[in-house]
Each structure stands twice: as C-alpha cells, then as structure tokens.
Protein backbone atom coordinates (compact mmCIF):
# COMPACT_ATOMS: atom_id res chain seq x y z
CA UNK A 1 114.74 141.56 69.73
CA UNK A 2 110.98 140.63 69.38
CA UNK A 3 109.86 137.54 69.65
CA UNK A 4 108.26 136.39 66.45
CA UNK A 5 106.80 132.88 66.37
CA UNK A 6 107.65 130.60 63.41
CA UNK A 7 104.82 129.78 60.51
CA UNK A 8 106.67 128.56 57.88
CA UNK A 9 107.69 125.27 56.35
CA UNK A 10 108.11 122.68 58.98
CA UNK A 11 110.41 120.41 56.88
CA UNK A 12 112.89 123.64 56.44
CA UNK A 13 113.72 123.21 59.94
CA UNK A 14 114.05 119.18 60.59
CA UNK A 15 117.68 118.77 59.88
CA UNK A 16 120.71 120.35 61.24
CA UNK A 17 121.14 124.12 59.03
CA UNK A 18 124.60 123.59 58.94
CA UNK A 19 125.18 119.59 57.37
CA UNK A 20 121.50 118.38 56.99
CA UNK A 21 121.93 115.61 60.05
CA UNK A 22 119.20 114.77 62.15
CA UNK A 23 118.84 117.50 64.99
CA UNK A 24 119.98 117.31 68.29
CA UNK A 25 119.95 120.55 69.98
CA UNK A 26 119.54 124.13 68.94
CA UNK A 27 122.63 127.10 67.93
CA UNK A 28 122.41 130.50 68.74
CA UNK A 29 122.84 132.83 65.77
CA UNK A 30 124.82 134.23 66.15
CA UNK A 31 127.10 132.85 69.28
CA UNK A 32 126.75 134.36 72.20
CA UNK A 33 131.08 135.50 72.13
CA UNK A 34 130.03 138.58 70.23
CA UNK A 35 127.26 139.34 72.29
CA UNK A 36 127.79 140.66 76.27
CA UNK A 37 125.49 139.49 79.16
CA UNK A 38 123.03 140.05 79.97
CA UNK A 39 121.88 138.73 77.02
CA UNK A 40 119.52 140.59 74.69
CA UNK A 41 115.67 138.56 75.53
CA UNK A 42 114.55 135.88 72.28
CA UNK A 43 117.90 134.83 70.99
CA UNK A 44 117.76 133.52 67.43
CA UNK A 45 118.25 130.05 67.40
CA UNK A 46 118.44 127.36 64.68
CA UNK A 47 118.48 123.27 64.49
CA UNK A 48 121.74 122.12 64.35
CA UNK A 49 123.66 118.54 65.40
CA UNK A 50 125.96 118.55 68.28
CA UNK A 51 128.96 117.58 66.40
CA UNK A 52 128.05 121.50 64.63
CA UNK A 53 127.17 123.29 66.95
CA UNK A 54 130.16 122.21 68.79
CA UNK A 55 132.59 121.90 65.93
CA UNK A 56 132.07 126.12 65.36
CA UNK A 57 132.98 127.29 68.84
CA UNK A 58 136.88 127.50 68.63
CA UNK A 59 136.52 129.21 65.08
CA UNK A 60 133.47 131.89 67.00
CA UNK A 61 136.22 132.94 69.95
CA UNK A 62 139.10 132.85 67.37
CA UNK A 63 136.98 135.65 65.47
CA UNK A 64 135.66 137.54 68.49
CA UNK A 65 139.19 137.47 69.84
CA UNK A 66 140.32 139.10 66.79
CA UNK A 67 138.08 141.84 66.66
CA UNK A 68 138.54 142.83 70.39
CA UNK A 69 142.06 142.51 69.53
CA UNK A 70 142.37 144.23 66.62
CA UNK A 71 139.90 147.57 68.25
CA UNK A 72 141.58 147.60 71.71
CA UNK A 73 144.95 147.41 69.85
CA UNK A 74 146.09 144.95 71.86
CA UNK A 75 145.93 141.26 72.52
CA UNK A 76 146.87 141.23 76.44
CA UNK A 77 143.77 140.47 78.45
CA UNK A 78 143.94 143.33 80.67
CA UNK A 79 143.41 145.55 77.80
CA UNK A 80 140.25 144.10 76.73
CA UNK A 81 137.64 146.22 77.12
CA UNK A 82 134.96 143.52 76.72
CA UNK A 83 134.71 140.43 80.03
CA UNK A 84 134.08 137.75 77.98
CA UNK A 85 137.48 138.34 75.85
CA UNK A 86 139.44 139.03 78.80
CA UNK A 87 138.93 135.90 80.01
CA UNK A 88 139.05 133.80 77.32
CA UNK A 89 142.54 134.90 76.31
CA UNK A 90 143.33 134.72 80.10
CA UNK A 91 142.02 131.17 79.96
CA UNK A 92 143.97 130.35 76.70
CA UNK A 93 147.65 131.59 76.78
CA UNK A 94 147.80 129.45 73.04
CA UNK A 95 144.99 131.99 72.04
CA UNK A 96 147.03 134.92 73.06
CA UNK A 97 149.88 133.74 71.75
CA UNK A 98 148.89 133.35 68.35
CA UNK A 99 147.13 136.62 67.95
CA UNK A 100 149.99 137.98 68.94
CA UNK A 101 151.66 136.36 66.17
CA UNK A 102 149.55 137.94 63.82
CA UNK A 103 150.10 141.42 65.20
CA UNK A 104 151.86 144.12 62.83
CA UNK A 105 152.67 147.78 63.74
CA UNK A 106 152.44 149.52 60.83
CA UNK A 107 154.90 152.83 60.14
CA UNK A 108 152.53 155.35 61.64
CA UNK A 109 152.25 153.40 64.65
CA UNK A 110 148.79 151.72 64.17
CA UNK A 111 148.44 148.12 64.96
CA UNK A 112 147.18 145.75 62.40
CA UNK A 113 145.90 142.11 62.38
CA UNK A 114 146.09 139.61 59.63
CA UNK A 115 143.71 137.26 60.68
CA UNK A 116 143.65 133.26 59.77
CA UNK A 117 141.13 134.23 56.95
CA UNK A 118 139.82 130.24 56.48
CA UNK A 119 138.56 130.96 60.26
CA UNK A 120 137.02 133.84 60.14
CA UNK A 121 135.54 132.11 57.01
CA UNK A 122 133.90 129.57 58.35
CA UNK A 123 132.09 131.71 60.69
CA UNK A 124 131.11 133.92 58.48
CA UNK A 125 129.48 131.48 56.56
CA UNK A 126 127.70 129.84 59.15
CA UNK A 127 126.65 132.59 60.74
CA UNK A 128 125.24 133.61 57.42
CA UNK A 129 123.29 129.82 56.94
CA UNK A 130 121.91 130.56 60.31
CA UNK A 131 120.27 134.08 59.59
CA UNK A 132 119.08 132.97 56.26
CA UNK A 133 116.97 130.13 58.19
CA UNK A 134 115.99 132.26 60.42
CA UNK A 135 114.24 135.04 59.11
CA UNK A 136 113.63 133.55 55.50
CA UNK A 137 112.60 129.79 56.13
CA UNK A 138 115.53 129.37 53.66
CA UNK A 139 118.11 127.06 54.22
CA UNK A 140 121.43 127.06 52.50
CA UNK A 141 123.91 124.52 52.76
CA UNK A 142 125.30 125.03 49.30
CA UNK A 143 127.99 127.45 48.66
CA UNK A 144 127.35 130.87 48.39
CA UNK A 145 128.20 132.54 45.26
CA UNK A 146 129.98 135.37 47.21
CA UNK A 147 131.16 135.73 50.54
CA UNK A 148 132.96 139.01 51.91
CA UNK A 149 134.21 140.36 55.68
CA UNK A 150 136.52 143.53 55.84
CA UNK A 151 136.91 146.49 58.34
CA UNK A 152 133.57 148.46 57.65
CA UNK A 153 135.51 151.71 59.08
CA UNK A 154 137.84 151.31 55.83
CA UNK A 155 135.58 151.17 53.53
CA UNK A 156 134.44 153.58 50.44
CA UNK A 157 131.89 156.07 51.50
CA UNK A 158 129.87 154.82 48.14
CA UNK A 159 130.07 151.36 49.38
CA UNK A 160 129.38 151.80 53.17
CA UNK A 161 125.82 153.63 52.23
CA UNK A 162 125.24 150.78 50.21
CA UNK A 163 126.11 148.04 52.81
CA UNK A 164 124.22 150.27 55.40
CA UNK A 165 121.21 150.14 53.54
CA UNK A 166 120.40 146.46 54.27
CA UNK A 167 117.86 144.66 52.13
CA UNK A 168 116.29 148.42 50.81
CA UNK A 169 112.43 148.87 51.22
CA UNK A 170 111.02 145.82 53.47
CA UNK A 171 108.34 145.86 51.24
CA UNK A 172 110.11 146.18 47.77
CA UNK A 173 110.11 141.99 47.35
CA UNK A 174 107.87 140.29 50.17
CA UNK A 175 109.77 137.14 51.75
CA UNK A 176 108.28 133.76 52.03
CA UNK A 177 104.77 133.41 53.38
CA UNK A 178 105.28 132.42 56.81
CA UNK A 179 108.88 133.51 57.47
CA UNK A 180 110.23 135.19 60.07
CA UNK A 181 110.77 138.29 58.18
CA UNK A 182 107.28 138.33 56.59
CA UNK A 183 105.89 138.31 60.48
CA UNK A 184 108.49 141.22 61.09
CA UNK A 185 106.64 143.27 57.93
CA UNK A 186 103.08 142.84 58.57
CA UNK A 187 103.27 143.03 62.41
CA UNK A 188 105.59 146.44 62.16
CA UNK A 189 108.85 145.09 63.69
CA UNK A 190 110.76 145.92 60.52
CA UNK A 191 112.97 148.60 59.94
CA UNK A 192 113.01 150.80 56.74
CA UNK A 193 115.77 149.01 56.10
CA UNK A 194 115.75 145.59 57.42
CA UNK A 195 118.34 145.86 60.07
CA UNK A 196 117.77 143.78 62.82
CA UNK A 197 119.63 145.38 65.81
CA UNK A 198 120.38 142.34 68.03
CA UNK A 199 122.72 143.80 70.78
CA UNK A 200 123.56 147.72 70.42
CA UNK A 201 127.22 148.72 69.53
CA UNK A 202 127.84 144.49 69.48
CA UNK A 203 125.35 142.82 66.07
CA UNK A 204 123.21 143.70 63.95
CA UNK A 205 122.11 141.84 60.54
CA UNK A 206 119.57 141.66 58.10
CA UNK A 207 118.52 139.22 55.41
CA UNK A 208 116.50 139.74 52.07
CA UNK A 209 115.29 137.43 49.50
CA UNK A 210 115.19 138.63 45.77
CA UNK A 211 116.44 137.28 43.09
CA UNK A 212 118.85 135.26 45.58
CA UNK A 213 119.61 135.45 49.11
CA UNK A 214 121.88 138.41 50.67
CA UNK A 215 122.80 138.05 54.44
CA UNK A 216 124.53 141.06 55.89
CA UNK A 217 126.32 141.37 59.35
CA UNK A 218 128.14 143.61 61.41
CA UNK A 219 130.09 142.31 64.57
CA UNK A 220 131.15 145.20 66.93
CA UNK A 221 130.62 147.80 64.78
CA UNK A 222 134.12 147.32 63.35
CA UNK A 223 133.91 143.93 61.01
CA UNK A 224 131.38 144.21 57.82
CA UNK A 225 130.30 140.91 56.06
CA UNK A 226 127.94 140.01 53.18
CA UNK A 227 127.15 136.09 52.11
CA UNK A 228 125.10 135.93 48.69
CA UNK A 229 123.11 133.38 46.98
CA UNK A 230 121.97 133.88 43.43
C-alpha cells in the first residue's frame, strides 16, 4: 500500500464519513478483522466520531466470522485457519453459537451459511463510505442507489470478468483534482484496472468516479461486493 498524501478538499474531511459529527478519532478502512498482522504499512484511514467508529465493530467481526466460517466449513475455533478468528469465537461462545445457528449442510454434503444479511449490510456500506472518501475526496452519507455482496466463487463467468475489471482504464474518466486516486494515476501507483491490493489473498478494492460513484470490494477472496451512487 503506498503512501499517498492527501491534496484535496479540506472541508470533505472535517466531519465524521459515516454521520457528519464533529471528528474525534480516525477508522481504518477497512477494519483491521479482515486483515492479518502484521499489518500491511499506510493503512487507509478516515474521520469518523467515536460513537462510529465504535458502533461498527460487532457488525466487522460478525462479518469476518462469517466468512472464515463459511470457507473453513466450520464455526469451531480450532478449525479456523486465520488467529484473529480463532480467538474471537474462542473469546465469544454467543458468537459461536449463533453462527452455528445459521449453519446448513446441504444434500451433497457442503456446508452453507445464511448470514444476518442487515449485518453484513451495514458493513458493507460503510466500508464502501470509507473507500469512496478515501481515494475520491467524495463523501457519501446518502444512500446508495445499489448495494450488492454474494460469494464471488458462485458467480457467472460474464459477471465475474466484469466485477474483476474494477473501475476499467484509470485514465478513461480522471477523478477529482487532488484525490487520492488522481495522486495514484499521475505518480504510477495505479493498476490497469484500479485494484488496490491492500493485503494479498485477504482485501482488495477499488473506487471510480463517472457518472456516479462505484466502490468494489473483495474480503478473503471469497465475498464480492459493489456499493453505487448515481
């Protein structure tokens, strides 16, 4: 992750990303329960007030919790393949308990999760608000006029090569003078394709301005999600 210094609009980033309150600390985007230590050097961060940047945390392990869960096939802590997991549904026998509650074995064997989808949700969507800040000076606190997570491994060959390709050509619509992602063009840390690779086999994300605002994730390699704003 390079570190690129921020030019843009001062008053973009003097309230909290999430509610517009006054700031009182700063939130990694994303949280650092999808990421492993050591951490990857120049974690994105964002302005946010405590009663935010605390209020998402329970929702953050719910989800990374779920996705462990769901690719280990498993919810009992010793068959977490990631630390951080392991202990957190060692910690939290509630946690445990209702993942396991969610657990269903289909016919062929396979285990399947149906996750509290108002959760997973809300993370999504802030995680979203966060990158959008981030590399595009833009901040959204309005609803998004779409908002999608699903399995990436299950979906369409068509769509997958469409997700995969990010925000197309960096240079196809230029982002805000000043923004992160501008710095990212003109100093050559951008991919053909805008994916910012923040912790191998763990997140990556880009963001692209257009005609709106499209904010694409993927956590673990396993869950895909898009946020728009037209």
């Amino acid at each position: 992750m390079q570190h690129i210094e921020f030019y843009g609009d001062e008053r973009q980033v003097a309230s909290c990303v999430y509610c517009g309150a006054a700031t009182e600390s700063g939130d990694h985007v994303p949280s650092r329960v999808f990421l492993d230590e050591p951490y990857p050097a120049h974690l994105p961060r964002v302005p946010a007030c405590e009663k935010c940047n605390n209020g998402f945390s329970l929702d953050g392990e719910y989800l990374a919790c779920v996705v462990e869960c769901t690719v280990c096939g498993s919810t009992k802590p010793e068959d977490m393949a990631r630390d951080k997991i392991r202990r957190a549904l060692t910690r939290s026998p509630a946690l445990a308990a209702r993942l396991e509650q969610s657990l269903h074995l289909a016919a062929n064997g396979s285990v399947h999760f149906a996750p509290e989808r108002n959760r997973v949700r809300n993370v999504v969507l802030k995680l979203a608000r966060g990158h959008a800040l981030f590399e595009l000076n833009e901040p959204r606190r309005d609803e998004p006029s779409s908002l999608d997570f699903q399995p990436i491994t299950i979906t369409y060959p068509q769509t997958r090569t469409a997700f995969d390709g990010g925000a197309g050509p960096v240079r196809a619509i230029w982002p805000e003078v000043g923004s992160r992602a501008m710095l990212r063009i003109l100093q050559g840390h951008a991919s053909s394709s805008g994916w910012i690779e923040l912790q191998p086999g763990r997140y990556r994300y880009c963001a692209s301005a257009g005609a709106g605002i499209t904010v694409r994730f993927v956590i673990h390699e396993y869950l895909a999600c898009e946020v728009r704003w037209d």
